[in-house]
C-alpha atoms as a PDB file:
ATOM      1  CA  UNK A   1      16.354  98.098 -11.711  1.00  0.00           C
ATOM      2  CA  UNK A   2      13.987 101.110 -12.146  1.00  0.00           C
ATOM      3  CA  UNK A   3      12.254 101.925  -9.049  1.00  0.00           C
ATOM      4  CA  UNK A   4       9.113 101.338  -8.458  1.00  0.00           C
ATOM      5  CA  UNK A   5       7.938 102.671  -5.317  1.00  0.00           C
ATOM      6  CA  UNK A   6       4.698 100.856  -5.390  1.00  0.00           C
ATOM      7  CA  UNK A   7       5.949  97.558  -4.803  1.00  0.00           C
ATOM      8  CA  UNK A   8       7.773  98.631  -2.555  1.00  0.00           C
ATOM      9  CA  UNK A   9       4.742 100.093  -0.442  1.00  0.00           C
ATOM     10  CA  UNK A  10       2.993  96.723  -1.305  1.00  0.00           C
ATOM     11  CA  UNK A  11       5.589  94.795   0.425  1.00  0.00           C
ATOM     12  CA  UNK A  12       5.502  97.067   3.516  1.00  0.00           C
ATOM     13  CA  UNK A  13       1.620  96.706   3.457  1.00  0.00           C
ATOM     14  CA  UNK A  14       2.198  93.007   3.149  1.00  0.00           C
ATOM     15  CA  UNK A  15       4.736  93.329   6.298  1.00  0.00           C
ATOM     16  CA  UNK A  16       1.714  95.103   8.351  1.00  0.00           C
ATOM     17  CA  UNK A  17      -1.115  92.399   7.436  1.00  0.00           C
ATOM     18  CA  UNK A  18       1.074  89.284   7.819  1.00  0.00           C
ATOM     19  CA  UNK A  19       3.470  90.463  10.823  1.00  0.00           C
ATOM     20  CA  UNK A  20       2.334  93.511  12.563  1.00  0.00           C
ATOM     21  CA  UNK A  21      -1.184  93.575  12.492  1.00  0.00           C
ATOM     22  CA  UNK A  22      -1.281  89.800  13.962  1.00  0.00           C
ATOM     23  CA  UNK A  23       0.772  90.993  16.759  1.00  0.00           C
ATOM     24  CA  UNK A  24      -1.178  93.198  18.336  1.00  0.00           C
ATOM     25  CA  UNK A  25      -3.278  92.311  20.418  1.00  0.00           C
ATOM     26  CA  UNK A  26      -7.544  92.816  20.174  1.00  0.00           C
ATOM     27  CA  UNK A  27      -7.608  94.494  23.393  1.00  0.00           C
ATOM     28  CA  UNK A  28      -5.255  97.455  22.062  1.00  0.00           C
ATOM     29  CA  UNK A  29      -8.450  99.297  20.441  1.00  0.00           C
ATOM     30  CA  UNK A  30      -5.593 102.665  19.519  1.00  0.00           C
ATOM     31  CA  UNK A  31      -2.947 100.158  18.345  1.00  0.00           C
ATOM     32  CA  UNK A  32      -5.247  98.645  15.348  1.00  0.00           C
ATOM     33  CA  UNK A  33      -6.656 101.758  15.025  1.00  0.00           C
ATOM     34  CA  UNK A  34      -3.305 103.577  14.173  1.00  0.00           C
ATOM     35  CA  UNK A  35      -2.816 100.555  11.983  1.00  0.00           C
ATOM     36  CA  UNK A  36      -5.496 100.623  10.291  1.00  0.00           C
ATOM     37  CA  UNK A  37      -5.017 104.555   9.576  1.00  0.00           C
ATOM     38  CA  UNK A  38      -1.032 103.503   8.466  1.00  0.00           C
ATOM     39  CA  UNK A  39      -2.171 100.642   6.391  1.00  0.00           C
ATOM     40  CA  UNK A  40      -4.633 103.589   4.547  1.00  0.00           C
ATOM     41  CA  UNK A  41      -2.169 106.314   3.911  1.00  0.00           C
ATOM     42  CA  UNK A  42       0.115 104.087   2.754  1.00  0.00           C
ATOM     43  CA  UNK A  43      -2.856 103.068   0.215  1.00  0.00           C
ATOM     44  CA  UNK A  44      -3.981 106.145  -0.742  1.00  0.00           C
ATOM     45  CA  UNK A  45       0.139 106.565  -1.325  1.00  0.00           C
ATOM     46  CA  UNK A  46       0.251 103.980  -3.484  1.00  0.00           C
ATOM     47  CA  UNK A  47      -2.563 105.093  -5.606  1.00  0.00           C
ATOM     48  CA  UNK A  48      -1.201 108.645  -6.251  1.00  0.00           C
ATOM     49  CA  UNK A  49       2.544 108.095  -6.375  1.00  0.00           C
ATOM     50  CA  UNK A  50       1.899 107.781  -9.906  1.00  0.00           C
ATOM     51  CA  UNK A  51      -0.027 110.444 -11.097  1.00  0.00           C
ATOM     52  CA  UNK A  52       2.029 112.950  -8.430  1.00  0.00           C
ATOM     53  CA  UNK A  53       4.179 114.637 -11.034  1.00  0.00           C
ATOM     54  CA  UNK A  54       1.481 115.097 -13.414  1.00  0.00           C
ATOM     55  CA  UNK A  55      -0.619 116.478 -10.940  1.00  0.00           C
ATOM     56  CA  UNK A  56       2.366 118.969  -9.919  1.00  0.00           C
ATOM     57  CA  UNK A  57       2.554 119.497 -13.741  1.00  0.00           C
ATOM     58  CA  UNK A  58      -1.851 120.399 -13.697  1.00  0.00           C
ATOM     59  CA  UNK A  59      -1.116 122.899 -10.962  1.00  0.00           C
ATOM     60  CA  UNK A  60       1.116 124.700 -12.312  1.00  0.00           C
ATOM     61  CA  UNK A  61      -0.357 124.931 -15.793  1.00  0.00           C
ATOM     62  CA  UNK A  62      -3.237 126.037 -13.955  1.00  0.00           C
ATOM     63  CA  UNK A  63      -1.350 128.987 -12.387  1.00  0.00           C
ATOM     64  CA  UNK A  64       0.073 130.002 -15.309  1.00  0.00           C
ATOM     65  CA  UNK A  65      -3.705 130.310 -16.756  1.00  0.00           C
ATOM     66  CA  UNK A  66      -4.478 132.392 -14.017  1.00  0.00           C
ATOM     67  CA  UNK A  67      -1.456 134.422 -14.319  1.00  0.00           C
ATOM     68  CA  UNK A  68      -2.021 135.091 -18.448  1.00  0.00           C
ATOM     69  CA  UNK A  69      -5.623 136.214 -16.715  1.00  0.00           C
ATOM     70  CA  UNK A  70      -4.253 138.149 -14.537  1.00  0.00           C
ATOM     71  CA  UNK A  71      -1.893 140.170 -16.927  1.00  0.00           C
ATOM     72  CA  UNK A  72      -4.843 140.240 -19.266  1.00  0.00           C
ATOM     73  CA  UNK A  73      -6.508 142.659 -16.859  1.00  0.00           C
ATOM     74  CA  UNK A  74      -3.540 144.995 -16.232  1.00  0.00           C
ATOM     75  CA  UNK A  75      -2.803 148.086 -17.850  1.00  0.00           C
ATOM     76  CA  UNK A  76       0.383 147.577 -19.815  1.00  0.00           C
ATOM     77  CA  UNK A  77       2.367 150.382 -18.117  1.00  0.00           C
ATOM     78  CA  UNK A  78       1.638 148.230 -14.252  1.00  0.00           C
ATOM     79  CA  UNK A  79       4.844 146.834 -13.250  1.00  0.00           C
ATOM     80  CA  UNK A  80       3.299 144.133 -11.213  1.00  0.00           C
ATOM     81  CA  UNK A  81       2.381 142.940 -14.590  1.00  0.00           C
ATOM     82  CA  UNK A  82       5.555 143.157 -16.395  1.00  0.00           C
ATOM     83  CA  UNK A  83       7.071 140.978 -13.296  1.00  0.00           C
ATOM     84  CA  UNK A  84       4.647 138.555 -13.538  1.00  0.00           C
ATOM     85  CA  UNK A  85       5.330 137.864 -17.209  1.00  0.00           C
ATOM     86  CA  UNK A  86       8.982 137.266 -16.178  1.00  0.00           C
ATOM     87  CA  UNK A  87       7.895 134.601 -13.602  1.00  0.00           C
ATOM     88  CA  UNK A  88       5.684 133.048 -16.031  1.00  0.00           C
ATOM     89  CA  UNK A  89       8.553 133.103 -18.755  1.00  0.00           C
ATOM     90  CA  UNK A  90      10.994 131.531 -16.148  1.00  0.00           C
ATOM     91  CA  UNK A  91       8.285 129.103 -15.795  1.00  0.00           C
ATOM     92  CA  UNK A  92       7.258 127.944 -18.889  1.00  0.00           C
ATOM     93  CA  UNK A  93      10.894 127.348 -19.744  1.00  0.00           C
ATOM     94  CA  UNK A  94      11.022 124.631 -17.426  1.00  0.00           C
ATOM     95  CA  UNK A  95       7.606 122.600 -17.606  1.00  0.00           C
ATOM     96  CA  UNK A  96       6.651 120.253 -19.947  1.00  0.00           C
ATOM     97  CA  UNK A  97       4.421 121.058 -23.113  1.00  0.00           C
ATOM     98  CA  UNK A  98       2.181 118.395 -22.062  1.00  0.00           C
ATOM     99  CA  UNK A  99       1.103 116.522 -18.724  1.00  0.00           C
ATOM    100  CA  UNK A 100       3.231 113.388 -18.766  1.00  0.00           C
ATOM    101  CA  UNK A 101       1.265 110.060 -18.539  1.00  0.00           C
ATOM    102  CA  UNK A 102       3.695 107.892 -16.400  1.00  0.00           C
ATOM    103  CA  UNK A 103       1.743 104.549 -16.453  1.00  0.00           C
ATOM    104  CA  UNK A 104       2.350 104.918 -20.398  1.00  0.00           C
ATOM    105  CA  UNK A 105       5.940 106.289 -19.765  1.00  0.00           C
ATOM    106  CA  UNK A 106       6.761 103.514 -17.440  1.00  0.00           C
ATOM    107  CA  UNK A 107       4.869 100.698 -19.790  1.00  0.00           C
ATOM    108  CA  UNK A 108       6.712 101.819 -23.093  1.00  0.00           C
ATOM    109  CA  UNK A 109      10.306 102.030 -20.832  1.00  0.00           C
ATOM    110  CA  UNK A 110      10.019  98.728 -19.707  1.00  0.00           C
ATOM    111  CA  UNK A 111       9.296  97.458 -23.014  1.00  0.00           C
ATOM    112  CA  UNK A 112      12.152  99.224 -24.421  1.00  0.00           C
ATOM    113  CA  UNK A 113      14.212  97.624 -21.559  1.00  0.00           C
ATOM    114  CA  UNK A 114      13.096  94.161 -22.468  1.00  0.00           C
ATOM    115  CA  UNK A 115      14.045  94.652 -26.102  1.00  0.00           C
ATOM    116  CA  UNK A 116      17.458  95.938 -24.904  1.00  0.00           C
ATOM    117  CA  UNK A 117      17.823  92.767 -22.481  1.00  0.00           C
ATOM    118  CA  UNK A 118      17.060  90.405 -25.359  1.00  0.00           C
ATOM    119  CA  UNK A 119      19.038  92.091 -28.179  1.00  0.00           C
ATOM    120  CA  UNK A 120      22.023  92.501 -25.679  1.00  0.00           C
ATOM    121  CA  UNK A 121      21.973  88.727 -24.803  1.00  0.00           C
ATOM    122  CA  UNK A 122      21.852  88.071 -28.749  1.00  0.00           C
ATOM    123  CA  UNK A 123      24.386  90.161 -29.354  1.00  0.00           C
ATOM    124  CA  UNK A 124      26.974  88.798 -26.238  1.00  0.00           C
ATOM    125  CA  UNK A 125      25.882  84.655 -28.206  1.00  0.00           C
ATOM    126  CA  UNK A 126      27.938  86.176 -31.091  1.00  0.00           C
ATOM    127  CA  UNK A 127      31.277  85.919 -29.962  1.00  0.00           C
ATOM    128  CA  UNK A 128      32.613  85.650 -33.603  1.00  0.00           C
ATOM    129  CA  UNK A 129      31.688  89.231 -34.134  1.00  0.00           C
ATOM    130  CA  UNK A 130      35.105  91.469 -34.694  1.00  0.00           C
ATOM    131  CA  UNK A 131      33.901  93.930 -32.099  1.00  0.00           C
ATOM    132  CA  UNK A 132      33.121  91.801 -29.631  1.00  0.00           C
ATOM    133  CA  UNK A 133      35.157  93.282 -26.755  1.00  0.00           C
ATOM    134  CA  UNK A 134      34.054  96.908 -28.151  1.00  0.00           C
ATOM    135  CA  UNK A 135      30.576  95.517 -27.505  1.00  0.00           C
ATOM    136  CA  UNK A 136      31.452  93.558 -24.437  1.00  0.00           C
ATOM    137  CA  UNK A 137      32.848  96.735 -22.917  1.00  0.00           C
ATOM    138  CA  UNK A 138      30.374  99.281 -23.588  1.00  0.00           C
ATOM    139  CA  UNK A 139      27.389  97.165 -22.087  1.00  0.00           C
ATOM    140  CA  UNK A 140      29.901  96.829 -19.096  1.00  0.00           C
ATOM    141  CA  UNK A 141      29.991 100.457 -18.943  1.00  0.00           C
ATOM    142  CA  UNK A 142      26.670 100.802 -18.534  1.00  0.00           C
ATOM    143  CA  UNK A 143      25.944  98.091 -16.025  1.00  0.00           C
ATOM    144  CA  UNK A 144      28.261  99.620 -14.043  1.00  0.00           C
ATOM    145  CA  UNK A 145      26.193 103.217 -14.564  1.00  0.00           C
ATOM    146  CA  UNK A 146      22.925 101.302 -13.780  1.00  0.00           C
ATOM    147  CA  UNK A 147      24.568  99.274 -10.563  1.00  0.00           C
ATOM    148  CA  UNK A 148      25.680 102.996  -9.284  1.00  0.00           C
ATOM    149  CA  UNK A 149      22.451 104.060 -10.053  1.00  0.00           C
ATOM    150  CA  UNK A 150      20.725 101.503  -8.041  1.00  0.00           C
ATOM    151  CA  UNK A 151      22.948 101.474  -5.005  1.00  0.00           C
ATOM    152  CA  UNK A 152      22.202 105.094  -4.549  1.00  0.00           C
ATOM    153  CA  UNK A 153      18.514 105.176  -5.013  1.00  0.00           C
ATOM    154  CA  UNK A 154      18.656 102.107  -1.962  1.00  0.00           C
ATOM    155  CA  UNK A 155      21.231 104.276  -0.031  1.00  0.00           C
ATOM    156  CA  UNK A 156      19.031 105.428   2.586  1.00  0.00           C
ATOM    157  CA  UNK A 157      18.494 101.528   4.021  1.00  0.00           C
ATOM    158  CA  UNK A 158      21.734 102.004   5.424  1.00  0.00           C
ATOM    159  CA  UNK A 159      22.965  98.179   3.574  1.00  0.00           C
ATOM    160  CA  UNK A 160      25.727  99.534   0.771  1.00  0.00           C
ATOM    161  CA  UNK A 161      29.099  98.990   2.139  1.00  0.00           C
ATOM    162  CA  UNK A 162      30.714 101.851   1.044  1.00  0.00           C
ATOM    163  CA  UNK A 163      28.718 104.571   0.514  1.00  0.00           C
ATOM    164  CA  UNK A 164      30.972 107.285   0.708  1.00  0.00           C
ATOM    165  CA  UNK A 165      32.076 106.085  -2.261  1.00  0.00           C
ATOM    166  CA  UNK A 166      28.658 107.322  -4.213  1.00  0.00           C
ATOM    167  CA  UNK A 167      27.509 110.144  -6.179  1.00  0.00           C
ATOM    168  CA  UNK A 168      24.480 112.217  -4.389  1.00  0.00           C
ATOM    169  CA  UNK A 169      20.947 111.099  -5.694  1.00  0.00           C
ATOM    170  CA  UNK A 170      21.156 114.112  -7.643  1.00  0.00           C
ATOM    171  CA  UNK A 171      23.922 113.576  -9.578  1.00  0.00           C
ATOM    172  CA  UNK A 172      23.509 109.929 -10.226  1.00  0.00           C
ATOM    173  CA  UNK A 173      19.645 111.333 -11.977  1.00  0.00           C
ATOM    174  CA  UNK A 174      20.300 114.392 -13.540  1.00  0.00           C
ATOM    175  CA  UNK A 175      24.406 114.235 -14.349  1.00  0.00           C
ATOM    176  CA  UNK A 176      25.587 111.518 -17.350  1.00  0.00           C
END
């Protein structure tokens, strides 16, 4: 399952219009009204949530323009300036070459997923195959990496049953 934090916010929103918002009553003017300011953050959440990272990623780029700028107009021999090229080397290390379009990303990965799906179910019809339980066993192995995956990212809702028994979010992300 990759996440997708929108749905989730559309479900919530859906929780608010159907259960919540019916439930208070007309004559509780600050009630609705806090509602109705909830019910618009969480939109405005939902509309950005995609485009956050990227934006992070324009910022920055953006500072670094105004850093080269700024070094630009320095006399070589300032050492304000030869510190601020090491911050913008330490930077550029890290970001991206170019802002990352994740309703592309997300599109061409779930595609890719799909493919997977299909030519894994193909592949599992072919039990004549001589490595068949090489096959069997690797596609285990990563079910078992995505299940770990998944029970961490839903950690915080307090439902896994043993969840001392996980990796931090961290290192189920950004550790193989």
């Amino acid at each position: 399952m990759v996440p997708d934090t929108r749905m989730r916010l559309g479900a919530v929103m859906k929780a608010l219009d159907d259960i919540i918002a019916p439930a208070i009553s007309a004559d509780k003017k600050y009630a609705l009204e806090q509602l109705a300011l909830i019910q618009k953050s969480i939109a405005l959440i939902q509309n950005q949530i995609i485009h956050e990272y990227s934006f992070l990623i324009r910022d920055a780029m953006d500072y670094l323009e105004l850093a080269n700028s700024i070094i630009s107009l320095l006399p070589e021999d300032e050492t304000i300036r030869a510190n601020l090229r090491q911050e913008i080397i330490k930077i550029e290390e890290q970001l991206p070459k170019v802002i990352p379009d994740r309703e592309t990303d997300e599109k061409n990965i779930r595609l890719f997923k799909a493919y997977m799906e299909n030519t894994v179910e193909q592949l599992m019809s072919k039990t004549e195959l001589s490595n068949y339980q090489q096959l069997f066993d690797v596609i285990l192995s990563h079910s078992e990496k995505q299940t770990t995956r998944d029970r961490v990212w839903t950690l915080a809702t307090g439902f896994d049953p043993a969840p001392e028994t996980l990796p931090s979010m961290k290192e189920s992300i950004y550790h193989k």
